[in-house]
C-alpha atoms as a PDB file:
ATOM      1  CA  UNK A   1       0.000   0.000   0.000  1.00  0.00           C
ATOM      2  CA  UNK A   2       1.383   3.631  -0.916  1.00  0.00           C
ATOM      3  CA  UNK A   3       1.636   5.659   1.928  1.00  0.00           C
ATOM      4  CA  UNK A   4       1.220   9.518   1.727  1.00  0.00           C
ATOM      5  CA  UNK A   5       5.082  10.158   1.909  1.00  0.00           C
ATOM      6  CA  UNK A   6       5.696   7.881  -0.993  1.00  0.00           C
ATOM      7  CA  UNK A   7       3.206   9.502  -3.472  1.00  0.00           C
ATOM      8  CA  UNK A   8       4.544  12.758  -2.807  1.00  0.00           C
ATOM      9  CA  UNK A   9       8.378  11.573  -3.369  1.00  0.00           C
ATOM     10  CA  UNK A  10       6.560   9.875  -6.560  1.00  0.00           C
ATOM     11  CA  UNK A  11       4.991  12.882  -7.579  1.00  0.00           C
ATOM     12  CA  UNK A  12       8.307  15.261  -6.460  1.00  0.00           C
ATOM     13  CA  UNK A  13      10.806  13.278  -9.026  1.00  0.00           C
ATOM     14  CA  UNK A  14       7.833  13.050 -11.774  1.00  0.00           C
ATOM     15  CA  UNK A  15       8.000  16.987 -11.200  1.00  0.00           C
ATOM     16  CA  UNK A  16      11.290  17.794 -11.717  1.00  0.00           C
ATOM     17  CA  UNK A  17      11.371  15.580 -15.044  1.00  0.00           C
ATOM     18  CA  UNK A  18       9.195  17.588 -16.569  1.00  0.00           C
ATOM     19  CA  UNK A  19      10.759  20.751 -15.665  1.00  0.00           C
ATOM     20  CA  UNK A  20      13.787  18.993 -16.690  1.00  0.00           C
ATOM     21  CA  UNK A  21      12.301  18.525 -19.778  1.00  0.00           C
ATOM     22  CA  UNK A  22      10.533  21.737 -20.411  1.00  0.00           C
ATOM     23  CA  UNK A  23      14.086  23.593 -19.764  1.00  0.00           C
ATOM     24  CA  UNK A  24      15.415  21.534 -22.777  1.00  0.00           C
ATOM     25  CA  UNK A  25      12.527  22.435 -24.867  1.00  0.00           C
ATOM     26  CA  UNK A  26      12.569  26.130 -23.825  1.00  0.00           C
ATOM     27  CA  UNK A  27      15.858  25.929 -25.025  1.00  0.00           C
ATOM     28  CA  UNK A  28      16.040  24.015 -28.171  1.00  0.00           C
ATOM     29  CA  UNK A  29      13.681  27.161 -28.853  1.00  0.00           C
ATOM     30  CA  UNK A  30      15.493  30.169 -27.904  1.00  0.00           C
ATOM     31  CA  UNK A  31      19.004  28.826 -29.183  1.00  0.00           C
ATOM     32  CA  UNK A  32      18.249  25.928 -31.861  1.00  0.00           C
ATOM     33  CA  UNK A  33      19.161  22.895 -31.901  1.00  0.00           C
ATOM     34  CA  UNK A  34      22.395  23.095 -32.517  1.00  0.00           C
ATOM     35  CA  UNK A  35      23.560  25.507 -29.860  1.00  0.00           C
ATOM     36  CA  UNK A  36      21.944  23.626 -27.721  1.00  0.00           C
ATOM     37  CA  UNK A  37      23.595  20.503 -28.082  1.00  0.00           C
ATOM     38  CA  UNK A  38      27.221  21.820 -27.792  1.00  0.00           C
ATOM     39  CA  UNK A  39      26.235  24.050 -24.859  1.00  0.00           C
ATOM     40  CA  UNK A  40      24.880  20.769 -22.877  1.00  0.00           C
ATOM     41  CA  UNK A  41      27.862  18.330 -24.241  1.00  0.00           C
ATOM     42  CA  UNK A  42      24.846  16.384 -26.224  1.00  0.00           C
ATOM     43  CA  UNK A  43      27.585  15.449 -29.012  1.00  0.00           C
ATOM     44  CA  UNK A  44      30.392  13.814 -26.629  1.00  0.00           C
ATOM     45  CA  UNK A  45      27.365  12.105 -24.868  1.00  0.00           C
ATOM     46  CA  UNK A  46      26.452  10.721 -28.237  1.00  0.00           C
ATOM     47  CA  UNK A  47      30.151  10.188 -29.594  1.00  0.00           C
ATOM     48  CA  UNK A  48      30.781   7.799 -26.380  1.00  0.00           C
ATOM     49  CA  UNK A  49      27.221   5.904 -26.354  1.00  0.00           C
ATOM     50  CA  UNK A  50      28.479   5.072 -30.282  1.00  0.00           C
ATOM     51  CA  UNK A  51      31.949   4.126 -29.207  1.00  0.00           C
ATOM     52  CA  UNK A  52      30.887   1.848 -26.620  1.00  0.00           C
ATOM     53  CA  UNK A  53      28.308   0.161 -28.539  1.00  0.00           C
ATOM     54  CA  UNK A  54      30.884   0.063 -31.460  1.00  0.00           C
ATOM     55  CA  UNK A  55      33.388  -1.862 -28.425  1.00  0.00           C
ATOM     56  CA  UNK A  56      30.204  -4.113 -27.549  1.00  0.00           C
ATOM     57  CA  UNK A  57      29.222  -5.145 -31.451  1.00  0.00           C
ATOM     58  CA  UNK A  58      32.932  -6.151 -32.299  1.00  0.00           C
ATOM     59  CA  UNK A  59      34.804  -6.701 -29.392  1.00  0.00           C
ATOM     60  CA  UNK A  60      31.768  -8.302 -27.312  1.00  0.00           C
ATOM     61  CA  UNK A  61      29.681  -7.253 -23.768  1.00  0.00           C
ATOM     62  CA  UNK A  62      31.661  -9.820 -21.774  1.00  0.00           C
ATOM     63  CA  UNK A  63      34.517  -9.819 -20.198  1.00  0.00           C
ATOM     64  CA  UNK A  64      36.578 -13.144 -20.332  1.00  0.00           C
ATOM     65  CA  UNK A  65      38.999 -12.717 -17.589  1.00  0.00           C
ATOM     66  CA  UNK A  66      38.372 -12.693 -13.966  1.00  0.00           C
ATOM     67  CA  UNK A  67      40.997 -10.807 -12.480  1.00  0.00           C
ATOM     68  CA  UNK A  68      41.692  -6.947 -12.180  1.00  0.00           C
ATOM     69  CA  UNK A  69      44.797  -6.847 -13.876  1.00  0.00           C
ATOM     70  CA  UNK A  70      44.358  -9.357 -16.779  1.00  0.00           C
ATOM     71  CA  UNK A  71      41.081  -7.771 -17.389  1.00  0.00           C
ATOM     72  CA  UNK A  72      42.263  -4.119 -17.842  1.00  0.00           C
ATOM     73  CA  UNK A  73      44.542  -6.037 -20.196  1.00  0.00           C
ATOM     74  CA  UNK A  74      41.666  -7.107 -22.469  1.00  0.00           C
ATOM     75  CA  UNK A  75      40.398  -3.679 -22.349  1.00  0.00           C
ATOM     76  CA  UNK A  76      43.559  -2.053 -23.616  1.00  0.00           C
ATOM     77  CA  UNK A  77      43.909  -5.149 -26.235  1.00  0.00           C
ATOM     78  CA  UNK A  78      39.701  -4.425 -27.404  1.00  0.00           C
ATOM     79  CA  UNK A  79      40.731  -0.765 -28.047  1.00  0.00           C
ATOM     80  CA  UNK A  80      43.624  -0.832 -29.505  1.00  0.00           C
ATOM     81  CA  UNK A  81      41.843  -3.947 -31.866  1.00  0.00           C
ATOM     82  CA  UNK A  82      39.423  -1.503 -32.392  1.00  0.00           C
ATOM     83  CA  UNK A  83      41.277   1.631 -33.473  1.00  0.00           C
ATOM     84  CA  UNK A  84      43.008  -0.571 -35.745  1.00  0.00           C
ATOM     85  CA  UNK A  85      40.292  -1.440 -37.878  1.00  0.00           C
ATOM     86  CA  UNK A  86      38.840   1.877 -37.570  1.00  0.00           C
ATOM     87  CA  UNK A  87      42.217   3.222 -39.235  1.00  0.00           C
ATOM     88  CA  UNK A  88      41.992   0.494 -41.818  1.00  0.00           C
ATOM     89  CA  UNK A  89      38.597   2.034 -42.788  1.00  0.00           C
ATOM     90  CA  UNK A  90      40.071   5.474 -43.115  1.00  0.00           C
ATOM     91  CA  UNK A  91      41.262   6.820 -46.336  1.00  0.00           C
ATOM     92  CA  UNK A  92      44.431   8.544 -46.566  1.00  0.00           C
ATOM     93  CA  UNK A  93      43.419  11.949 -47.863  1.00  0.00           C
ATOM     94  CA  UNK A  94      45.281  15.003 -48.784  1.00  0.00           C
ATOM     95  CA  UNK A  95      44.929  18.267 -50.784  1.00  0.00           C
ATOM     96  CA  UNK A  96      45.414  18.592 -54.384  1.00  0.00           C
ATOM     97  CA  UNK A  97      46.773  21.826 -55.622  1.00  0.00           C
ATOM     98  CA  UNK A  98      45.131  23.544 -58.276  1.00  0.00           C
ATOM     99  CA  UNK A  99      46.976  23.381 -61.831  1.00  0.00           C
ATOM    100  CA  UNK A 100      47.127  26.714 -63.467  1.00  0.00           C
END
Protein backbone atom coordinates (compact mmCIF):
# COMPACT_ATOMS: atom_id res chain seq x y z
CA UNK A 1 0.00 0.00 0.00
CA UNK A 2 1.38 3.63 -0.92
CA UNK A 3 1.64 5.66 1.93
CA UNK A 4 1.22 9.52 1.73
CA UNK A 5 5.08 10.16 1.91
CA UNK A 6 5.70 7.88 -0.99
CA UNK A 7 3.21 9.50 -3.47
CA UNK A 8 4.54 12.76 -2.81
CA UNK A 9 8.38 11.57 -3.37
CA UNK A 10 6.56 9.88 -6.56
CA UNK A 11 4.99 12.88 -7.58
CA UNK A 12 8.31 15.26 -6.46
CA UNK A 13 10.81 13.28 -9.03
CA UNK A 14 7.83 13.05 -11.77
CA UNK A 15 8.00 16.99 -11.20
CA UNK A 16 11.29 17.79 -11.72
CA UNK A 17 11.37 15.58 -15.04
CA UNK A 18 9.20 17.59 -16.57
CA UNK A 19 10.76 20.75 -15.67
CA UNK A 20 13.79 18.99 -16.69
CA UNK A 21 12.30 18.52 -19.78
CA UNK A 22 10.53 21.74 -20.41
CA UNK A 23 14.09 23.59 -19.76
CA UNK A 24 15.41 21.53 -22.78
CA UNK A 25 12.53 22.43 -24.87
CA UNK A 26 12.57 26.13 -23.82
CA UNK A 27 15.86 25.93 -25.03
CA UNK A 28 16.04 24.02 -28.17
CA UNK A 29 13.68 27.16 -28.85
CA UNK A 30 15.49 30.17 -27.90
CA UNK A 31 19.00 28.83 -29.18
CA UNK A 32 18.25 25.93 -31.86
CA UNK A 33 19.16 22.89 -31.90
CA UNK A 34 22.40 23.10 -32.52
CA UNK A 35 23.56 25.51 -29.86
CA UNK A 36 21.94 23.63 -27.72
CA UNK A 37 23.59 20.50 -28.08
CA UNK A 38 27.22 21.82 -27.79
CA UNK A 39 26.23 24.05 -24.86
CA UNK A 40 24.88 20.77 -22.88
CA UNK A 41 27.86 18.33 -24.24
CA UNK A 42 24.85 16.38 -26.22
CA UNK A 43 27.58 15.45 -29.01
CA UNK A 44 30.39 13.81 -26.63
CA UNK A 45 27.37 12.10 -24.87
CA UNK A 46 26.45 10.72 -28.24
CA UNK A 47 30.15 10.19 -29.59
CA UNK A 48 30.78 7.80 -26.38
CA UNK A 49 27.22 5.90 -26.35
CA UNK A 50 28.48 5.07 -30.28
CA UNK A 51 31.95 4.13 -29.21
CA UNK A 52 30.89 1.85 -26.62
CA UNK A 53 28.31 0.16 -28.54
CA UNK A 54 30.88 0.06 -31.46
CA UNK A 55 33.39 -1.86 -28.43
CA UNK A 56 30.20 -4.11 -27.55
CA UNK A 57 29.22 -5.14 -31.45
CA UNK A 58 32.93 -6.15 -32.30
CA UNK A 59 34.80 -6.70 -29.39
CA UNK A 60 31.77 -8.30 -27.31
CA UNK A 61 29.68 -7.25 -23.77
CA UNK A 62 31.66 -9.82 -21.77
CA UNK A 63 34.52 -9.82 -20.20
CA UNK A 64 36.58 -13.14 -20.33
CA UNK A 65 39.00 -12.72 -17.59
CA UNK A 66 38.37 -12.69 -13.97
CA UNK A 67 41.00 -10.81 -12.48
CA UNK A 68 41.69 -6.95 -12.18
CA UNK A 69 44.80 -6.85 -13.88
CA UNK A 70 44.36 -9.36 -16.78
CA UNK A 71 41.08 -7.77 -17.39
CA UNK A 72 42.26 -4.12 -17.84
CA UNK A 73 44.54 -6.04 -20.20
CA UNK A 74 41.67 -7.11 -22.47
CA UNK A 75 40.40 -3.68 -22.35
CA UNK A 76 43.56 -2.05 -23.62
CA UNK A 77 43.91 -5.15 -26.24
CA UNK A 78 39.70 -4.43 -27.40
CA UNK A 79 40.73 -0.77 -28.05
CA UNK A 80 43.62 -0.83 -29.50
CA UNK A 81 41.84 -3.95 -31.87
CA UNK A 82 39.42 -1.50 -32.39
CA UNK A 83 41.28 1.63 -33.47
CA UNK A 84 43.01 -0.57 -35.74
CA UNK A 85 40.29 -1.44 -37.88
CA UNK A 86 38.84 1.88 -37.57
CA UNK A 87 42.22 3.22 -39.24
CA UNK A 88 41.99 0.49 -41.82
CA UNK A 89 38.60 2.03 -42.79
CA UNK A 90 40.07 5.47 -43.12
CA UNK A 91 41.26 6.82 -46.34
CA UNK A 92 44.43 8.54 -46.57
CA UNK A 93 43.42 11.95 -47.86
CA UNK A 94 45.28 15.00 -48.78
CA UNK A 95 44.93 18.27 -50.78
CA UNK A 96 45.41 18.59 -54.38
CA UNK A 97 46.77 21.83 -55.62
CA UNK A 98 45.13 23.54 -58.28
CA UNK A 99 46.98 23.38 -61.83
CA UNK A 100 47.13 26.71 -63.47
Amino acid sequence: MLSHHNVRLFYLKITKKIQQRDNILLDRCELGIAKRQKNSSYNKCSLVEVAVGRYKKIIGNKLHSKLNGNSLSEIKLGCYILNKILDLGKPNSFKVKKSA
